[in-house]
Protein backbone atom coordinates (compact mmCIF):
# COMPACT_ATOMS: atom_id res chain seq x y z
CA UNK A 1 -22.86 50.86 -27.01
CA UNK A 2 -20.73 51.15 -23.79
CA UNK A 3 -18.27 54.07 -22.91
CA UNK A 4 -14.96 53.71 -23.36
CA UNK A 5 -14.25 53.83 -19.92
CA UNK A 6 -16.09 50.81 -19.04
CA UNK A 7 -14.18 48.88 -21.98
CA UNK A 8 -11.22 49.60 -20.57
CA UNK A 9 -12.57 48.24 -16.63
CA UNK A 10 -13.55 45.21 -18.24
CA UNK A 11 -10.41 44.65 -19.76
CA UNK A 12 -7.82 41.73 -17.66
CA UNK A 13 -5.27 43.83 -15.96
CA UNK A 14 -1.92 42.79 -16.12
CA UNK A 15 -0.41 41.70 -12.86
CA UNK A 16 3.68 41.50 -12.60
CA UNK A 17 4.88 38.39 -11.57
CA UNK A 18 7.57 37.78 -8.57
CA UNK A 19 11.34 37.46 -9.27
CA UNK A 20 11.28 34.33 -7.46
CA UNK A 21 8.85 32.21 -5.23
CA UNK A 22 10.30 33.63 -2.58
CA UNK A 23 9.52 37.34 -3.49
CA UNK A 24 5.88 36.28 -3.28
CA UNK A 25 5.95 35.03 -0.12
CA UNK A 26 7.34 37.93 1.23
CA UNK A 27 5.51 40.57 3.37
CA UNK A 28 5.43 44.28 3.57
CA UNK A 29 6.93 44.33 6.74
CA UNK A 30 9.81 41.66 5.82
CA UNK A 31 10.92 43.48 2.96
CA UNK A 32 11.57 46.67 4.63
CA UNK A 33 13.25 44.43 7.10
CA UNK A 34 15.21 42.91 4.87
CA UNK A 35 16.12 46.44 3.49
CA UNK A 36 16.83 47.72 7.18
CA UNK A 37 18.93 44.68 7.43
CA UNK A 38 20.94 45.49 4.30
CA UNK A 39 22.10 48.67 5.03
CA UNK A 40 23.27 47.96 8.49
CA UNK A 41 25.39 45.11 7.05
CA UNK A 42 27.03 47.25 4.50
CA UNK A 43 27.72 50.19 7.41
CA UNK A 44 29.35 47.81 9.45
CA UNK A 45 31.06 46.25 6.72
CA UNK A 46 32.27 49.95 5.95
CA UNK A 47 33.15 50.80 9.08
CA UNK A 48 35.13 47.85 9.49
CA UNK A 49 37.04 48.09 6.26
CA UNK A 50 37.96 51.91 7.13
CA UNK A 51 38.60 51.24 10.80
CA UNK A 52 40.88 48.42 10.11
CA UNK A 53 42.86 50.06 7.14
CA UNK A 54 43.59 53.26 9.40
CA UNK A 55 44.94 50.81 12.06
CA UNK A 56 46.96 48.87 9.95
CA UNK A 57 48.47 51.78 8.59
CA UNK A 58 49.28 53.35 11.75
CA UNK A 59 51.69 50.90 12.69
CA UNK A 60 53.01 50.09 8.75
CA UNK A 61 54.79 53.57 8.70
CA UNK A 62 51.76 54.95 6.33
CA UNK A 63 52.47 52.47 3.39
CA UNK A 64 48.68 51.99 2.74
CA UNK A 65 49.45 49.47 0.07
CA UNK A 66 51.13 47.28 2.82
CA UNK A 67 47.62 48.16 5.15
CA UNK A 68 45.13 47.26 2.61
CA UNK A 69 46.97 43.98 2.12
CA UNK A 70 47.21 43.49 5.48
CA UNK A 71 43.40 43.79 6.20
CA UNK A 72 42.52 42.39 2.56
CA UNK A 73 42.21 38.49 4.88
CA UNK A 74 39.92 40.20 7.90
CA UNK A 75 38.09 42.32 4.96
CA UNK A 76 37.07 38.86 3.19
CA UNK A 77 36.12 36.75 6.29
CA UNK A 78 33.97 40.37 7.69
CA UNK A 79 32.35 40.47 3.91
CA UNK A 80 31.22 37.03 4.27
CA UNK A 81 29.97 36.69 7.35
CA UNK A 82 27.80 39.80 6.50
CA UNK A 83 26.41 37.62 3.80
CA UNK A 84 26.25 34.73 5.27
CA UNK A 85 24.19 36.82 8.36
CA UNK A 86 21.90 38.10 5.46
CA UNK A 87 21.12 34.85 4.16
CA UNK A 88 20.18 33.02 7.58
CA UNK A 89 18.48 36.49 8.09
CA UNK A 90 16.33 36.19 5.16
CA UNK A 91 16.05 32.66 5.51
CA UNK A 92 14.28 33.40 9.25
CA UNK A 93 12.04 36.06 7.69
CA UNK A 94 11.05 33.56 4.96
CA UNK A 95 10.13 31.30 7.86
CA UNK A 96 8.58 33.47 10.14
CA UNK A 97 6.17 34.29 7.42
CA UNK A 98 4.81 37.66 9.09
């Protein structure tokens, strides 16, 4: 009779399968780039979006409704080029294959 112990070693460990093909391919070092890449997007995005509101508002006699409407166009075209930037980002990591 074997121990219990070596039952359990002999047993198939379950391995978790990747979200996507991608997510396979993907390195160590490219998913903390990724990451990295992320947050930098988002701060600028941020600082953007807070930058542009105060200036707005400086010159719309402090109606902030009127400066957030004002910036809501630059707001969109600086959110998507972030994503766009992450995409082709990813897409070059994907490539580069690390």
């Amino acid at each position: 009779m074997t121990e219990e112990g070596s039952m359990m070693s002999e047993m198939p460990q379950k391995t978790e399968m990747p979200a996507t093909p991608a997510a396979a391919e993907m390195t160590e070092e490219n998913f903390s780039l990724l990451a990295l890449m992320r947050f930098w997007l988002f701060g600028t995005f941020l600082i953007v979006w807070a930058a542009l509101t105060i200036f707005i508002g400086l010159f719309t006699d402090r109606d902030w409704f009127l400066a957030i409407r004002a910036g809501f166009p630059i707001w969109g075209i600086v959110g998507a080029l972030c994503i766009v930037w992450y995409f082709v980002y990813k897409f070059y990591l994907d490539r580069k294959l690390g």
